[in-house]
Protein backbone atom coordinates (compact mmCIF):
# COMPACT_ATOMS: atom_id res chain seq x y z
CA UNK A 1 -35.06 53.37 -30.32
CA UNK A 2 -34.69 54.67 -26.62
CA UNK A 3 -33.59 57.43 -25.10
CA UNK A 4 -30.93 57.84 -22.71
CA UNK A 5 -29.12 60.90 -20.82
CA UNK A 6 -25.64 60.65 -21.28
CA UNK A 7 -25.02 59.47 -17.65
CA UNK A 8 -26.79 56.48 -18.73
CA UNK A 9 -24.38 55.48 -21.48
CA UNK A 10 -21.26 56.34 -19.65
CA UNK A 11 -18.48 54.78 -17.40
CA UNK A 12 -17.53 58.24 -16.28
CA UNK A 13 -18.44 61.68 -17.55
CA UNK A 14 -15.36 63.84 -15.65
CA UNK A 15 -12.74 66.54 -16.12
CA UNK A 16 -8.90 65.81 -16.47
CA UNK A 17 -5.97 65.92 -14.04
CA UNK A 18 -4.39 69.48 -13.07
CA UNK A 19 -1.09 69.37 -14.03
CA UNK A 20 0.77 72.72 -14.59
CA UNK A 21 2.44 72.20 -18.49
CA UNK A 22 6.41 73.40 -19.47
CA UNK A 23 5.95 75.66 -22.34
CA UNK A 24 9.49 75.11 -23.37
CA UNK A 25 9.73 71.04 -23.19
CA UNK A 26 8.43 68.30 -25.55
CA UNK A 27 9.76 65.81 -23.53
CA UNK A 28 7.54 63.02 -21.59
CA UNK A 29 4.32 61.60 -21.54
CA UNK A 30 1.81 64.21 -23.76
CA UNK A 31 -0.74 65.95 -22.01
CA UNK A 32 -4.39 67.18 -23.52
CA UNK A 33 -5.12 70.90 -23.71
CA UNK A 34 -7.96 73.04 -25.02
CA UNK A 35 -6.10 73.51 -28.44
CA UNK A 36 -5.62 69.62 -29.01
CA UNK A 37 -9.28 69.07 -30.32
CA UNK A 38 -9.54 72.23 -31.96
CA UNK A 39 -10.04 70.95 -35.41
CA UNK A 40 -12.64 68.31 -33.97
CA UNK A 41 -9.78 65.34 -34.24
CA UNK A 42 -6.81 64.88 -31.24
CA UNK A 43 -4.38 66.59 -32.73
CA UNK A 44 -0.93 65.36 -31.67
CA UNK A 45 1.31 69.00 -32.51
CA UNK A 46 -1.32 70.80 -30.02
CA UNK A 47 -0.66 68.64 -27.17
CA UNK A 48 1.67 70.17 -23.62
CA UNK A 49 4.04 68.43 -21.84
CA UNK A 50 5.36 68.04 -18.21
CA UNK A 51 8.31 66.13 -18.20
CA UNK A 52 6.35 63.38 -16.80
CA UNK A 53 8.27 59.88 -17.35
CA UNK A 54 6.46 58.02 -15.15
CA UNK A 55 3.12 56.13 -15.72
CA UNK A 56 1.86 54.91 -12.24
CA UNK A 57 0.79 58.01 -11.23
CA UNK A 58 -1.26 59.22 -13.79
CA UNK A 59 -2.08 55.85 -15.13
CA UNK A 60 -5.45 55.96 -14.35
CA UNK A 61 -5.95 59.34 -16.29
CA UNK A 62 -4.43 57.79 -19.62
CA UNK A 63 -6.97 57.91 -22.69
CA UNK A 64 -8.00 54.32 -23.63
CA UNK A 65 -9.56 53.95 -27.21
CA UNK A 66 -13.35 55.48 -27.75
CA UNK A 67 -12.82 57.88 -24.65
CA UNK A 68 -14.33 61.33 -26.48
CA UNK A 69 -12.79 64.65 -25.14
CA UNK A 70 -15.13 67.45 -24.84
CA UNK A 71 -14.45 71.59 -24.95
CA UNK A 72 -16.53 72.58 -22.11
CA UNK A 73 -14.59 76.02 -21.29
CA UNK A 74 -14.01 77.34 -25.17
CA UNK A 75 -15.70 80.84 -27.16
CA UNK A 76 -19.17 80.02 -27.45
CA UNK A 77 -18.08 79.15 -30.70
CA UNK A 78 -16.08 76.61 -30.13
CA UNK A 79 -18.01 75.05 -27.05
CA UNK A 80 -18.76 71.46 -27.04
CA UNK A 81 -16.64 70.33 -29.83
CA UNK A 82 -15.18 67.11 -29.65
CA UNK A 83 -12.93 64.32 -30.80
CA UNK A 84 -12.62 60.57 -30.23
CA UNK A 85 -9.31 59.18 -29.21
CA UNK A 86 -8.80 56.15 -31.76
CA UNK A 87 -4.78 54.95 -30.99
CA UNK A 88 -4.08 52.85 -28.33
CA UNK A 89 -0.57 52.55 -29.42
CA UNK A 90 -0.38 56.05 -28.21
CA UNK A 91 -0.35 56.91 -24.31
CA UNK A 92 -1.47 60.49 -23.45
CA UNK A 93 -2.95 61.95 -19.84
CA UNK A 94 -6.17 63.54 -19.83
CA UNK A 95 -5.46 67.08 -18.84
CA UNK A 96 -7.52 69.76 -17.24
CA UNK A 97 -10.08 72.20 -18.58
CA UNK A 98 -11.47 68.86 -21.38
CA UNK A 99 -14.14 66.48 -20.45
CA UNK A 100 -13.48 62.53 -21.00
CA UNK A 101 -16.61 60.80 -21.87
CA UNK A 102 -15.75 57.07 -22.01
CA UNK A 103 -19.23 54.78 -23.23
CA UNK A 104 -20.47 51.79 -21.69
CA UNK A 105 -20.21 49.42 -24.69
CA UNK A 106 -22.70 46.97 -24.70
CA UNK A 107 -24.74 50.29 -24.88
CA UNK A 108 -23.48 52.98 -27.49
CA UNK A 109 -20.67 52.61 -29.48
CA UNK A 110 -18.34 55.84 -29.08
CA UNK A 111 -18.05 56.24 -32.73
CA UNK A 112 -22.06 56.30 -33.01
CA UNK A 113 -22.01 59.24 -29.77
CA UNK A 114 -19.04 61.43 -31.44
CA UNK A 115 -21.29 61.12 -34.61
CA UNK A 116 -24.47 62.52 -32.27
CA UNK A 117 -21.80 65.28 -30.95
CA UNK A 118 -22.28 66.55 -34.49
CA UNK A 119 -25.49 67.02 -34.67
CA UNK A 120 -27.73 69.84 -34.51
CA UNK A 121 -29.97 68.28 -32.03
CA UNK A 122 -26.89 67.93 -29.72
CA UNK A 123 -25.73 71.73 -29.84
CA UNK A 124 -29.14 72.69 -29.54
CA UNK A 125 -28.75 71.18 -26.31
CA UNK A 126 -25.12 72.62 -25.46
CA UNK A 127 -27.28 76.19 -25.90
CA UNK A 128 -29.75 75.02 -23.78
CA UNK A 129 -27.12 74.64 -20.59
CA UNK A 130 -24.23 77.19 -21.87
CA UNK A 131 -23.24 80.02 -19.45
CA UNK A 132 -21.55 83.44 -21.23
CA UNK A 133 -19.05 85.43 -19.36
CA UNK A 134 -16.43 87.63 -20.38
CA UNK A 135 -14.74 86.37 -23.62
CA UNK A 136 -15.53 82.58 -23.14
CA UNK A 137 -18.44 80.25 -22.02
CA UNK A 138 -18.82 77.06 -20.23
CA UNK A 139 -21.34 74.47 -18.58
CA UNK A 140 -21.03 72.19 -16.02
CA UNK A 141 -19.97 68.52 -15.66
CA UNK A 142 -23.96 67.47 -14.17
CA UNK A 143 -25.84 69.61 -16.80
CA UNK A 144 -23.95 67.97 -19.34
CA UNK A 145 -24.28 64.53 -17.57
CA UNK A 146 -28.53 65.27 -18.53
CA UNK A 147 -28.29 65.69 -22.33
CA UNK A 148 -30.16 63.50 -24.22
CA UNK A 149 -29.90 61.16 -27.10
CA UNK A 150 -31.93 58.34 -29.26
CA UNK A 151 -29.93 55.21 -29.35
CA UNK A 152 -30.59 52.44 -31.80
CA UNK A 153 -29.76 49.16 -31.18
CA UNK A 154 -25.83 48.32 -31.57
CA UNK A 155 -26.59 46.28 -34.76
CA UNK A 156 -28.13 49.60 -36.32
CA UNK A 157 -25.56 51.55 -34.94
CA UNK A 158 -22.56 49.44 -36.33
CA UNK A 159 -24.12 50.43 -39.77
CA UNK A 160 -24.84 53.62 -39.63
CA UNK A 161 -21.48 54.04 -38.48
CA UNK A 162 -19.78 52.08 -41.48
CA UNK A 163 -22.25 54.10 -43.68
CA UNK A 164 -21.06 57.50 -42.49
CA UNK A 165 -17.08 56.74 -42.51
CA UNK A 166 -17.72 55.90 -46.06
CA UNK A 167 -18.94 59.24 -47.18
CA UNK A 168 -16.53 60.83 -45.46
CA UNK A 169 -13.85 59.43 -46.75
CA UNK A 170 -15.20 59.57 -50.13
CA UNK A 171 -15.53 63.70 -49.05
CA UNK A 172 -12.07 63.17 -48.04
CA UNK A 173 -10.87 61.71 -51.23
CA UNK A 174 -12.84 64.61 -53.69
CA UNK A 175 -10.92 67.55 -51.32
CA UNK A 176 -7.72 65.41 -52.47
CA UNK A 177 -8.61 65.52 -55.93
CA UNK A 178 -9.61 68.91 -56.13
CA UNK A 179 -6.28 70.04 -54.49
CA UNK A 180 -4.39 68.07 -57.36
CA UNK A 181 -6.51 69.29 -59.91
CA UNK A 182 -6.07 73.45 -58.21
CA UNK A 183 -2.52 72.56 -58.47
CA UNK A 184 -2.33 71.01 -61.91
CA UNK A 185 -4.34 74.52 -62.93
CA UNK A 186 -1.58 76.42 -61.36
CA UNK A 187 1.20 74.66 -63.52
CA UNK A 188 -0.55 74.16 -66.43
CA UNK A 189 -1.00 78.04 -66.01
CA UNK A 190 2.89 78.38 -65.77
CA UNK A 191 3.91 75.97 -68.66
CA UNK A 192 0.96 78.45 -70.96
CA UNK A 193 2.36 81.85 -69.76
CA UNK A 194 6.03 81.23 -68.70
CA UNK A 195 7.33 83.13 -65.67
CA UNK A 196 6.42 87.31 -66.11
CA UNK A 197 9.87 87.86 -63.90
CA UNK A 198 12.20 86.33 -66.15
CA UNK A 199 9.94 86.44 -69.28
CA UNK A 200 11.43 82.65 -70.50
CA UNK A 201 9.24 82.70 -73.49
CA UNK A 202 10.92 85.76 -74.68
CA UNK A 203 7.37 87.27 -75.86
CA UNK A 204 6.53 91.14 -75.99
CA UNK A 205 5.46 92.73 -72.27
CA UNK A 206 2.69 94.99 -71.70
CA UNK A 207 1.69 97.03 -68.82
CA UNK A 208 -2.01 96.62 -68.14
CA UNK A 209 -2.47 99.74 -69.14
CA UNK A 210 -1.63 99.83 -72.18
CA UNK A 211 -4.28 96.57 -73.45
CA UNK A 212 -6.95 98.61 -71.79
CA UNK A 213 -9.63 101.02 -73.10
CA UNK A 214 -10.95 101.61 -69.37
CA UNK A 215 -8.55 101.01 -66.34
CA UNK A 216 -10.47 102.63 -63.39
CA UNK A 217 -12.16 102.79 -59.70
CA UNK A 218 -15.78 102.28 -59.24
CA UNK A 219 -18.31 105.01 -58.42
CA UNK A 220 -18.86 105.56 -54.40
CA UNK A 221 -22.35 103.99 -54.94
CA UNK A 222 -25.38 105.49 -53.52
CA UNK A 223 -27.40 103.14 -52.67
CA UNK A 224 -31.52 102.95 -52.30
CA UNK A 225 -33.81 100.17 -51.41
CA UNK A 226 -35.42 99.43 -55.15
CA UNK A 227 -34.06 100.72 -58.74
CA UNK A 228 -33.48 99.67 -62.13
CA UNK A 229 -29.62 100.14 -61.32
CA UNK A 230 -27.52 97.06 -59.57
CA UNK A 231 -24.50 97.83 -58.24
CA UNK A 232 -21.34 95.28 -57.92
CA UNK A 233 -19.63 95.91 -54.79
CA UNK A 234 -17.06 94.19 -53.23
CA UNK A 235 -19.10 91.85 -51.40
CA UNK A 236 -20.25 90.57 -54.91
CA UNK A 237 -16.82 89.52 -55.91
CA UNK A 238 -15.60 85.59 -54.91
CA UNK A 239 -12.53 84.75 -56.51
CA UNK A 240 -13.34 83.94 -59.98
CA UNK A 241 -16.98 84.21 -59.36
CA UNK A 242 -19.66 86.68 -58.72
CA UNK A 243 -22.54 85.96 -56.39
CA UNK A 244 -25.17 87.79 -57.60
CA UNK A 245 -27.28 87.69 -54.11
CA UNK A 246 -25.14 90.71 -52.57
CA UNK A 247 -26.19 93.05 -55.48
CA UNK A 248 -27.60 95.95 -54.46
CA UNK A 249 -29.97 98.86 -55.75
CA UNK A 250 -28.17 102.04 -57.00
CA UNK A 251 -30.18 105.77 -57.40
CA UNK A 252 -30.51 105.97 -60.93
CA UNK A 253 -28.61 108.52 -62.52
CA UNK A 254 -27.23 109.63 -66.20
CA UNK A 255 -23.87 109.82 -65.15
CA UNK A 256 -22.83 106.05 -63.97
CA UNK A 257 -20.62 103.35 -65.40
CA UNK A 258 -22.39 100.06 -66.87
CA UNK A 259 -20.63 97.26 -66.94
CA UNK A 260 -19.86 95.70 -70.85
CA UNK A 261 -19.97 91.89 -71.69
CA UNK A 262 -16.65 90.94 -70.85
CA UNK A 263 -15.27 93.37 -68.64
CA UNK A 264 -13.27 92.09 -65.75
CA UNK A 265 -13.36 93.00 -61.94
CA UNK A 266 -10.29 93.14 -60.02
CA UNK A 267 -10.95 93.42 -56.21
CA UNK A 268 -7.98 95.67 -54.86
CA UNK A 269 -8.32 95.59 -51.11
C-alpha cells in the first residue's frame, strides 16, 4: 500500500465553468450547482440551466463517468461532500463553485476515492485546510490538491469496492423493507380501529378523558446534580420509546408525581 496526494492520482483537480444560470428555464444542456450533490449522489432535480443548446463550447467541461464533484464553498457542515458521476448517457457541464476530480485509472479507481471521501481520515484532513468566514467555509484548489490517501493495488481495490456496494445495497434493501413494514403497521392499524372521523365500525366514542383516572401536565422539575428522584422530561421521550440516558436528578420532595406501570407519556409540544 502507498501513499499518494491527490495530485498524484488525478488528470485534473479544477473548478467548473462560470456560467450565470436562468432561474425560470429548464431548458438546455443541465448545469452543476452547489445543491446538486447535496445528498452525497448528483442529483438530477437540483441541477440549473442556461439555455445552452450547443455542445462545442462547453464540451470540454462535460462530466465523463468517475469524474467526482466536490463542495469546496458549503457550511462547514456540508464542506467536502461529494458524489461520483456514474451516467454517461447523460451530458451535463461542470458548473462553478464544485470541484471535478477526474482519476488517473491505471492508478485509483474513482469508485475506491469517493469511498475514501467518506472516511474519517479524509475529513480529518478537510479540517486540517478549511477556512471559516461569515456563514460558510471553503479551501483552496492546491491545499486540496495535497491531501493524502493509502492506495492498494487495483486488484484489492476492485474488491473492496464490490464488497462495499454489496452492503449497501443490502442497507438499501432493509430501509425498503422497513418502510413496507411502517406502512403495513399503519393499515393494519386502520383495518383494527376503523377511521375515528367517520366512526365505520359504529362502536361507542370516548373522549380521553373520560378512560382516564389522571389526565395532566408534569411538575416544572427542579432539578439537582444527584437524588433518588429521576425525572422524564421531554428530551427522554422518542416516539414510542424512552431513552433512559437523558434522565435527570429531581430534589426530592413529598409532594411529586411517580410514574405507575403502565402509564403513558404524550409529548405535547
Amino acid at each position: 500500500m502507498k501513499i499518494f496526494k491527490l495530485k498524484d492520482i488525478s488528470e485534473f483537480i479544477r473548478n467548473g465553468v462560470t456560467i450565470k444560470q436562468n432561474i425560470s428555464s429548464k431548458e438546455g444542456i443541465p448545469i452543476t450547482r452547489i445543491e446538486t450533490i447535496s445528498k452525497g449522489i448528483i442529483d438530477f432535480d437540483k441541477l440549473g440551466y442556461a439555455d445552452i443548446f450547443e455542445f462545442e463550447k462547453y464540451k470540454d467541461w462535460l462530466l465523463k463517468k468517475g469524474d467526482i464533484l466536490i463542495s469546496h464553498i458549503n457550511s462547514e457542515k456540508h464542506l467536502g461532500k461529494s458524489a461520483i458521476f456514474l451516467d454517461n448517457d447523460v451530458s451535463i457541464i461542470h458548473g462553478m463553485n464544485l470541484l471535478c476530480i477526474r482519476v488517473i485509472d491505471d492508478i485509483v479507481f474513482p469508485e475506491y476515492l469517493q469511498l475514501f471521501f467518506k472516511t474519517n481520515q479524509y475529513k480529518r484532513q478537510i479540517k486540517k485546510i478549511m477556512k471559516k468566514s461569515v456563514n460558510q467555509a471553503s479551501f483552496s484548489v492546491n491545499d486540496f490538491k495535497e491531501i493524502l490517501i493509502r492506495l492498494p493495488k487495483l486488484d484489492i481495490q476492485e474488491k473492496i469496492i464490490k464488497k462495499i456496494m454489496t452492503l449497501e445495497k443490502i442497507l438499501e434493501n432493509n430501509k425498503l423493507k422497513l418502510k413496507f413494514l411502517s406502512e403495513l403497521n399503519k393499515s393494519l392499524f386502520a383495518t383494527m380501529f376503523g377511521d375515528i372521523k367517520t366512526n365505520d365500525k359504529n362502536w361507542e366514542l370516548f373522549e380521553i378523558k373520560e378512560i382516564s383516572n389522571i389526565l395532566t401536565r408534569g411538575k416544572t422539575p427542579k432539578y439537582t446534580l444527584s437524588s433518588n428522584v429521576f425525572v422524564i422530561n421531554q428530551a427522554c421521550i422518542y416516539w414510542d420509546k424512552i431513552k433512559y440516558e437523558n434522565i435527570k436528578f429531581h430534589v426530592e420532595d413529598e409532594n411529586l408525581l411517580f410514574l405507575k406501570i403502565k402509564d403513558i407519556l404524550i409529548k405535547f409540544n
